[in-house]
Structures are given as C-alpha cells and as structure tokens.
N, C-alpha and C. Protein backbone atom coordinates (compact mmCIF):
# COMPACT_ATOMS: atom_id res chain seq x y z
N UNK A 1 -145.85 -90.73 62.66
CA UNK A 1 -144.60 -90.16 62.17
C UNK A 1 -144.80 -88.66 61.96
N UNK A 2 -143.71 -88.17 62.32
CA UNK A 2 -143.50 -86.67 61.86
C UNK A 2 -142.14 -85.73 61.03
N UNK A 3 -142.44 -84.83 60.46
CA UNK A 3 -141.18 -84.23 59.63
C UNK A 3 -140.62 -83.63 61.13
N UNK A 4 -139.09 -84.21 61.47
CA UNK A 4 -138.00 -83.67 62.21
C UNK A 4 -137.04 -83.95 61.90
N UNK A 5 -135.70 -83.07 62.79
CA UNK A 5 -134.43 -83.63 62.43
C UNK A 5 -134.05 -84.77 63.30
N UNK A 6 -133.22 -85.33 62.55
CA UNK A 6 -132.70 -87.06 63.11
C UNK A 6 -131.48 -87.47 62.42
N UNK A 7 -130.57 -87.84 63.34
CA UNK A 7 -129.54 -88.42 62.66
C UNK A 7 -128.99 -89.40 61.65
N UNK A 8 -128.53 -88.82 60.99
CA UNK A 8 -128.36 -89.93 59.84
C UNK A 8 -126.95 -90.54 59.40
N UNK A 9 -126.95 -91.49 59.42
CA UNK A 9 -125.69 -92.37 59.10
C UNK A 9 -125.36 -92.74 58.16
N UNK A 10 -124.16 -92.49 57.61
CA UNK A 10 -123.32 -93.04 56.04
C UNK A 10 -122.71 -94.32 56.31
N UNK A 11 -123.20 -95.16 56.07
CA UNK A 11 -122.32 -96.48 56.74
C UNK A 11 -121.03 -96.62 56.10
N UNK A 12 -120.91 -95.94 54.76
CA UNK A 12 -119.60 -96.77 54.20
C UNK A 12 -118.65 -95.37 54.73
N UNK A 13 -118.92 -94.38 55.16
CA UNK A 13 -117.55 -93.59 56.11
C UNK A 13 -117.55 -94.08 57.60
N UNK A 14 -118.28 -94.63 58.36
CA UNK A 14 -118.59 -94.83 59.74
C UNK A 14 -117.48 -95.84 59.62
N UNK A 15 -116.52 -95.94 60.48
CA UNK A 15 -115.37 -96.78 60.70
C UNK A 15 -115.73 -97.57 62.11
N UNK A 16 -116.27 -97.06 62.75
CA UNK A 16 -117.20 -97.62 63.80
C UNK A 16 -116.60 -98.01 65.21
N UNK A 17 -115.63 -96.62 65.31
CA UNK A 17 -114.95 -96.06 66.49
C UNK A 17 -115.49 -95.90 67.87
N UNK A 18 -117.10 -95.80 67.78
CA UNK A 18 -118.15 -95.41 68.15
C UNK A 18 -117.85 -94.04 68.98
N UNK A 19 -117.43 -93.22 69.24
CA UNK A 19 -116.88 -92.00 69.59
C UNK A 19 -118.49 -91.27 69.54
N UNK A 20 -119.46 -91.50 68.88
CA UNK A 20 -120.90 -90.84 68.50
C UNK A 20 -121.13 -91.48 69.86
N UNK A 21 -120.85 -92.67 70.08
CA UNK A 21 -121.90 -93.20 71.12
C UNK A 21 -122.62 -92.37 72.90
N UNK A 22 -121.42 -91.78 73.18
CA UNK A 22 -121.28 -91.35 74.57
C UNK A 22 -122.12 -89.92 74.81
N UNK A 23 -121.82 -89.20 73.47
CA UNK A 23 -122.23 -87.42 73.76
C UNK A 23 -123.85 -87.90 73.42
N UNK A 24 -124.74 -89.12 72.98
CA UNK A 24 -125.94 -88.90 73.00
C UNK A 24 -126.58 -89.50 74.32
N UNK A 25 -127.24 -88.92 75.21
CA UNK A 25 -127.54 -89.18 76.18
C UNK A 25 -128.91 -89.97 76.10
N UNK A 26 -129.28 -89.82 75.28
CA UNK A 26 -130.92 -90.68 75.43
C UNK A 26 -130.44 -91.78 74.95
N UNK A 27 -129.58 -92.48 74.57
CA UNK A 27 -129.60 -93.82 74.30
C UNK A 27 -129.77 -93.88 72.46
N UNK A 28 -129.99 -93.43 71.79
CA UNK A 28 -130.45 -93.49 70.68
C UNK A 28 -129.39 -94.33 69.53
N UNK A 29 -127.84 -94.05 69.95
CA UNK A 29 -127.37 -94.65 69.12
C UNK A 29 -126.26 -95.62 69.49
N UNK A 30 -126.51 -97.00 69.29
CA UNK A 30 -125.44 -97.89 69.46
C UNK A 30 -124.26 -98.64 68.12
N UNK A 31 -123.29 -99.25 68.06
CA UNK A 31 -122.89 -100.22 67.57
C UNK A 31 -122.97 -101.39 67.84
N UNK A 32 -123.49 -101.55 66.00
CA UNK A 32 -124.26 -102.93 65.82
C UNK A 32 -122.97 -103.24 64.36
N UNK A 33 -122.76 -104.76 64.76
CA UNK A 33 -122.16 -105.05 63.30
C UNK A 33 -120.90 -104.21 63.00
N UNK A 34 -120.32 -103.14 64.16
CA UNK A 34 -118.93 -102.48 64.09
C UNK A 34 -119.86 -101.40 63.07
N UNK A 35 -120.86 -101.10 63.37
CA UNK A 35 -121.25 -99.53 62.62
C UNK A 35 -121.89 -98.79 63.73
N UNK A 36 -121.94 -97.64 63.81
CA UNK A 36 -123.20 -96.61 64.45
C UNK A 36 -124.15 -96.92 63.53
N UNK A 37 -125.24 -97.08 64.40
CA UNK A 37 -126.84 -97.04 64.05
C UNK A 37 -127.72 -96.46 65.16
N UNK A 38 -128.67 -95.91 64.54
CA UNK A 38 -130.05 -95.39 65.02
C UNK A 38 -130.66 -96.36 65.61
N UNK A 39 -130.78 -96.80 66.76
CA UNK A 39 -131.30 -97.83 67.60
C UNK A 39 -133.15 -97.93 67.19
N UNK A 40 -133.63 -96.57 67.49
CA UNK A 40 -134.63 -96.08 68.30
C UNK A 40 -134.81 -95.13 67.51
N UNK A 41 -135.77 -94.60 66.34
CA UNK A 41 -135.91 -93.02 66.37
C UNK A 41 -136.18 -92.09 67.70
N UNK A 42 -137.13 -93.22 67.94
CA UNK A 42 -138.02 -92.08 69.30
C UNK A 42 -137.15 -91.67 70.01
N UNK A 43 -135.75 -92.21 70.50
CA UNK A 43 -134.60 -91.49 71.32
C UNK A 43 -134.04 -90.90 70.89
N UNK A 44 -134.14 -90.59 69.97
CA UNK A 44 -133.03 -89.53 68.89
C UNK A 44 -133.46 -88.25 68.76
N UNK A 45 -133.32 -87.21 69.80
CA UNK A 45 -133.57 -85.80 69.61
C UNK A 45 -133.54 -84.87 68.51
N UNK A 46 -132.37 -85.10 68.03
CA UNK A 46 -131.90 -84.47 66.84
C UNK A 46 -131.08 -83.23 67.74
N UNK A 47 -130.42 -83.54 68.33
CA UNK A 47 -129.54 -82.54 68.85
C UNK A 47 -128.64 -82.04 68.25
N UNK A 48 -127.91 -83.30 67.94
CA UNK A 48 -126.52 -83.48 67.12
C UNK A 48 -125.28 -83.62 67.69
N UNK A 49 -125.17 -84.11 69.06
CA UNK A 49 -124.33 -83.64 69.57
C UNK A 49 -122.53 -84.65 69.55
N UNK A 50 -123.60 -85.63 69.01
CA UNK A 50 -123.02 -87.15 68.39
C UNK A 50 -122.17 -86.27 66.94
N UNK A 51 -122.49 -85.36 66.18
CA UNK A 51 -121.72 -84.76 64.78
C UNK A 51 -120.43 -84.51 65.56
N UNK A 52 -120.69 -83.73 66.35
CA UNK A 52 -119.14 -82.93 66.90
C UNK A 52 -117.86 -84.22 66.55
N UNK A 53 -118.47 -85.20 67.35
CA UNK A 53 -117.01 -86.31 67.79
C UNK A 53 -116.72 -87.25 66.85
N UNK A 54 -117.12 -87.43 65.70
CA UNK A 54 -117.22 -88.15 64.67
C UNK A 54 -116.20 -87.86 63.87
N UNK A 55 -115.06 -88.69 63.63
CA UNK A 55 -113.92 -88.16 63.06
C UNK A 55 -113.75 -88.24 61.60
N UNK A 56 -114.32 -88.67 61.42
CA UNK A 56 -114.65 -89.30 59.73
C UNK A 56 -115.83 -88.39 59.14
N UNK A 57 -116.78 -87.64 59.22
CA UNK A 57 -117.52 -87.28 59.42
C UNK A 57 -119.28 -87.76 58.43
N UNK A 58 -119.31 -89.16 59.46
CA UNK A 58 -120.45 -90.06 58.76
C UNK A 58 -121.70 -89.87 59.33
N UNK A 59 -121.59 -88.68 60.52
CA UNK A 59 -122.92 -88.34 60.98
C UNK A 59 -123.45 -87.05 60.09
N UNK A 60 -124.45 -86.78 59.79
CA UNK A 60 -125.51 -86.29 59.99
C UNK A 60 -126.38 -85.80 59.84
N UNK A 61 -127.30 -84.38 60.33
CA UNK A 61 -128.55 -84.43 60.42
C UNK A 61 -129.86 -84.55 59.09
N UNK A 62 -130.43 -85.21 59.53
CA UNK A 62 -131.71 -85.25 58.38
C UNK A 62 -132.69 -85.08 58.60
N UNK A 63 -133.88 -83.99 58.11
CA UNK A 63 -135.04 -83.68 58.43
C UNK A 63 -135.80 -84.76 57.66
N UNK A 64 -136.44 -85.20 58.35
CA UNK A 64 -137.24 -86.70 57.59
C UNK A 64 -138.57 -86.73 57.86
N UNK A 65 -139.20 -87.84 57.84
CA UNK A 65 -140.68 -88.57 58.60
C UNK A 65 -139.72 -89.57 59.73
N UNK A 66 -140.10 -89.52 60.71
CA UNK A 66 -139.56 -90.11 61.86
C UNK A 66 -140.60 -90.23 62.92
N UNK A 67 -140.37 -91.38 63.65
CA UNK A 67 -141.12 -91.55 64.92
C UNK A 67 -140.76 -90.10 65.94
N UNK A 68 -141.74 -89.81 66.78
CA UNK A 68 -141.26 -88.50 67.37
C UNK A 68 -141.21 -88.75 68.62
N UNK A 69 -139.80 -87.68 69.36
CA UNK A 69 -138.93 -88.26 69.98
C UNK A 69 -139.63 -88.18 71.58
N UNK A 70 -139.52 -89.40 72.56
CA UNK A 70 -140.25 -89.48 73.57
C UNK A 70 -139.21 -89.41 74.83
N UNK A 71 -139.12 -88.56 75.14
CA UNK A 71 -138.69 -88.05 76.19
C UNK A 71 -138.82 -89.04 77.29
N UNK A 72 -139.93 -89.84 77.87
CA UNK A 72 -140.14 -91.09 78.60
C UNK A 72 -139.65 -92.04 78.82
N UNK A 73 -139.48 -92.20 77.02
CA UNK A 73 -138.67 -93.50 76.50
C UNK A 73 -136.79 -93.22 77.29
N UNK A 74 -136.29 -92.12 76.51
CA UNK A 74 -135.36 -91.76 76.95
C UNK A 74 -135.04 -91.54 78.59
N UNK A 75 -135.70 -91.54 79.32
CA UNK A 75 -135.08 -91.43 80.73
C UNK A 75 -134.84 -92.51 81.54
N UNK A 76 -135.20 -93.58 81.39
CA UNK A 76 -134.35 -94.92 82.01
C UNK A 76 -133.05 -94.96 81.49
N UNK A 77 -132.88 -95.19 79.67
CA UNK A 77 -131.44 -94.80 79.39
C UNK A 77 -130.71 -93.74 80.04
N UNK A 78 -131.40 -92.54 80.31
CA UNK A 78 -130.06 -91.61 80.39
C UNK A 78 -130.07 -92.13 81.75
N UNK A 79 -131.13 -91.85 82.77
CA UNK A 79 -130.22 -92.35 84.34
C UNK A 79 -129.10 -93.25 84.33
N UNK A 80 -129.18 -94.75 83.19
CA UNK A 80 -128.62 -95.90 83.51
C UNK A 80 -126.74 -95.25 83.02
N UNK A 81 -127.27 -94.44 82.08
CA UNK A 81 -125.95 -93.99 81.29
C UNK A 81 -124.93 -92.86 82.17
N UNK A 82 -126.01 -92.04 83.29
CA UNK A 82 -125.35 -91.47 84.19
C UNK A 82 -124.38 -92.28 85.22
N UNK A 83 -124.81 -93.63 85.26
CA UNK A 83 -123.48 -94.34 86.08
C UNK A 83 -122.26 -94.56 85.22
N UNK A 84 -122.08 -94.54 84.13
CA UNK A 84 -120.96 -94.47 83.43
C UNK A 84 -120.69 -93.40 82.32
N UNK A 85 -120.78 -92.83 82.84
CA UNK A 85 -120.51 -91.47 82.65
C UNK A 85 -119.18 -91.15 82.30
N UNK A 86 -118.50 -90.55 81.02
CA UNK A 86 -117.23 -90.27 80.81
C UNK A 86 -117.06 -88.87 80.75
N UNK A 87 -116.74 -88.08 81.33
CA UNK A 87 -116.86 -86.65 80.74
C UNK A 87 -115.85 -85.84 79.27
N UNK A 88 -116.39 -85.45 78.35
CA UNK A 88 -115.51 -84.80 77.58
C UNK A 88 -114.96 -83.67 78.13
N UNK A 89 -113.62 -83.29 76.94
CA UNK A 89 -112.96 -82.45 77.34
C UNK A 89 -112.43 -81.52 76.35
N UNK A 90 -112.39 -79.92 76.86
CA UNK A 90 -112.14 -79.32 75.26
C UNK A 90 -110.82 -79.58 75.05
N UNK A 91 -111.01 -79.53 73.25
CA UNK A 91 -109.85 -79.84 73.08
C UNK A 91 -108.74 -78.89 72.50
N UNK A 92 -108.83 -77.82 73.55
CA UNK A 92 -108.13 -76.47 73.64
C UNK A 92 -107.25 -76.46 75.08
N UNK A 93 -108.10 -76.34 75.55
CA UNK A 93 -107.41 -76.41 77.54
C UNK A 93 -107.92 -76.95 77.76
N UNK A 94 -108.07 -78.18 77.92
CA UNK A 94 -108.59 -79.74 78.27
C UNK A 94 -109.35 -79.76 79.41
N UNK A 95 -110.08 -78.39 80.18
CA UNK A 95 -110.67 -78.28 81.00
C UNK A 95 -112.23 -79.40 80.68
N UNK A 96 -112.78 -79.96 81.38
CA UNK A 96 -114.03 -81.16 81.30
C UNK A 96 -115.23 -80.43 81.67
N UNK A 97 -116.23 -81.23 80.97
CA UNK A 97 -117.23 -80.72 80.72
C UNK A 97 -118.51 -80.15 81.79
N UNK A 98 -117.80 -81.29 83.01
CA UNK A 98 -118.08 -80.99 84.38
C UNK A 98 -117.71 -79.54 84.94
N UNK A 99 -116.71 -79.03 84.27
CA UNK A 99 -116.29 -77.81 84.75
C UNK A 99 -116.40 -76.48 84.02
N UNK A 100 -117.36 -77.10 82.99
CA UNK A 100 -117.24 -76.02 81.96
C UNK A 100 -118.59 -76.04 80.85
N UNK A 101 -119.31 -74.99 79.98
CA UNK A 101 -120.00 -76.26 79.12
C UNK A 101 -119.28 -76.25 77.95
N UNK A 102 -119.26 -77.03 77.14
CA UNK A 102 -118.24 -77.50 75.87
C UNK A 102 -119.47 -77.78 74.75
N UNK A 103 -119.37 -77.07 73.46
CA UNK A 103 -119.48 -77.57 72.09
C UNK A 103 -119.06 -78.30 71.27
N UNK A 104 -119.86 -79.15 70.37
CA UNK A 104 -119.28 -79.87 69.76
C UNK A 104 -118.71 -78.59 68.05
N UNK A 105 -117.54 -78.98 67.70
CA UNK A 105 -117.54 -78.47 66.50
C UNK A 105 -116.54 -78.98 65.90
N UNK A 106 -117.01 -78.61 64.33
CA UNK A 106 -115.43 -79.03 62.80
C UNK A 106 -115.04 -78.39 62.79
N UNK A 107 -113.83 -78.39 61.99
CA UNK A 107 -113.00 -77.33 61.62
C UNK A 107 -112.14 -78.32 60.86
N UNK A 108 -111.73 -78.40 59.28
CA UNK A 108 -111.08 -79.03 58.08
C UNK A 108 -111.41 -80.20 58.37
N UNK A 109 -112.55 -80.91 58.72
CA UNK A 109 -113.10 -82.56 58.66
C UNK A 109 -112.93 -83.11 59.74
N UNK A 110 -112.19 -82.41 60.74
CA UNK A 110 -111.97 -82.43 62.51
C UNK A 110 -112.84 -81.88 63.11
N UNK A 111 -113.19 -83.47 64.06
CA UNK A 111 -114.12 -83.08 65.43
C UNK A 111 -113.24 -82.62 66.68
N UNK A 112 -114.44 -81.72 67.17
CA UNK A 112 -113.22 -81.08 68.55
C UNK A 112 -114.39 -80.81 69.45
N UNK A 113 -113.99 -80.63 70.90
CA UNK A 113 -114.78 -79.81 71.61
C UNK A 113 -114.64 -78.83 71.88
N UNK A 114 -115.27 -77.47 72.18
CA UNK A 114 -114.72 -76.36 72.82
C UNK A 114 -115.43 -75.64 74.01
N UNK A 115 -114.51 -75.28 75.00
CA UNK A 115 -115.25 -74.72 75.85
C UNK A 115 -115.81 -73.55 75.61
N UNK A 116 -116.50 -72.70 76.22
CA UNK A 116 -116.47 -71.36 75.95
C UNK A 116 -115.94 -70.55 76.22
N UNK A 117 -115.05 -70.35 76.88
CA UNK A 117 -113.75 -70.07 77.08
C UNK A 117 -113.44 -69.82 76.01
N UNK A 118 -112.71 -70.77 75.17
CA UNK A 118 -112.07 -70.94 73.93
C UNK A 118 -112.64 -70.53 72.57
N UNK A 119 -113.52 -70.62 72.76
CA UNK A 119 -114.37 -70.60 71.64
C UNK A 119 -113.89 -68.90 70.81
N UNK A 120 -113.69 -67.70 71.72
CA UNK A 120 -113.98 -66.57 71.38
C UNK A 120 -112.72 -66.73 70.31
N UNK A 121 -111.61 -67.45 70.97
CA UNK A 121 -110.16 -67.24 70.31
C UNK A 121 -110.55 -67.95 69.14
N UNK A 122 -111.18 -68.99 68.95
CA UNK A 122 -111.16 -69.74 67.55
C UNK A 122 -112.27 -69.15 66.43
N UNK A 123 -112.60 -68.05 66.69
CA UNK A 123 -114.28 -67.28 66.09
C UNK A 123 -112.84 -66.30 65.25
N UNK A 124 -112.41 -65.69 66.40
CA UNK A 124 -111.74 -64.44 66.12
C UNK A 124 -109.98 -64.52 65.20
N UNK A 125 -109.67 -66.22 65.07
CA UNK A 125 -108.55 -66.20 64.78
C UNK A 125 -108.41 -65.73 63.38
C-alpha cells in the first residue's frame, strides 16, 4: 500500500445514476447494489475524471493508503471499454469529445463538461 489520491464514495448521496461510470477508463468503478463503488483500487488512478459527471456530488478525491495503481491491470479493461465507447459532450456547444478535448467541471453543485473553447468564456464571465 501507498499514500495516493483515490476516489472516494459517499454512499448515502450516490443515487446511483452511474453517470461516474463511463469517464473512468481503467475500469475502476462499477455499480454494485444501485451504488458506485471502487471495484479495484489498483484501477483507480485518481484522475478524477468520474467528479466532473456526478450530479449529486458523492464523488470524491481522497489521499489515503491504497493499493497502487497498475497500469497492466487497467489495459484489458480500457481496450474492452473502447468498443463501447460513448463520447461526452460539452455542455456549452455540444461539440464531442472526439472533436475536441473537454473538462470535467462544477459550478453551484452542477456537473458539466467543457470544451476549451468554452472554457475562456466561463473563467472570464
């Protein structure tokens, strides 16, 4: 085990939409029991990228003792996850992520994406 960041889950806000599930690409977090859970530490980067889309906001990060994260482990998941593949989209000019790169971010307890594009207008508003 090692001190890193890793996602952490509030079960009693997680409504269990799973909306976290898709933006983590290593596989790390599924619904179990109609909650998000941490499958796997070792797949869990600590990216965060699962916070952005979380509408409730029951994700996240915790610097802990955690298994440390194996990159190995993670690449059968992500190939398998590249066949179903959904792409996000900002949620400014709905341009996709394929076409753009997009952030996850809050703003008043709302998850959103933004491209970068967009981003300058929502810094500067």
């Amino acid at each position: 085990m090692t001190k890193r960041s890793i996602i952490q889950i509030d079960e009693q806000l997680c409504n269990g939409c799973g909306l976290c599930i898709s933006p983590c690409a290593e596989g790390a977090l599924e619904l179990v029991d109609g909650k998000a859970k941490v499958v796997k530490e070792e797949l869990c980067d600590g990216a965060g990228f699962c916070l952005g889309v979380c509408p409730v906001g029951a994700l996240t990060l915790d610097i802990r003792d955690a298994d440390p994260f194996s990159e190995q482990a993670a690449e059968p998941i992500k190939a398998q996850k590249e066949q179903h593949y959904i792409a996000q989209m900002c949620s400014f000019c709905r341009i996709l992520e394929d076409d753009a790169y997009l952030l996850p971010i809050k703003h008043k307890g709302k998850a959103l994406w933004a491209c970068t594009h967009c981003l300058p207008r929502l810094i500067h508003q």
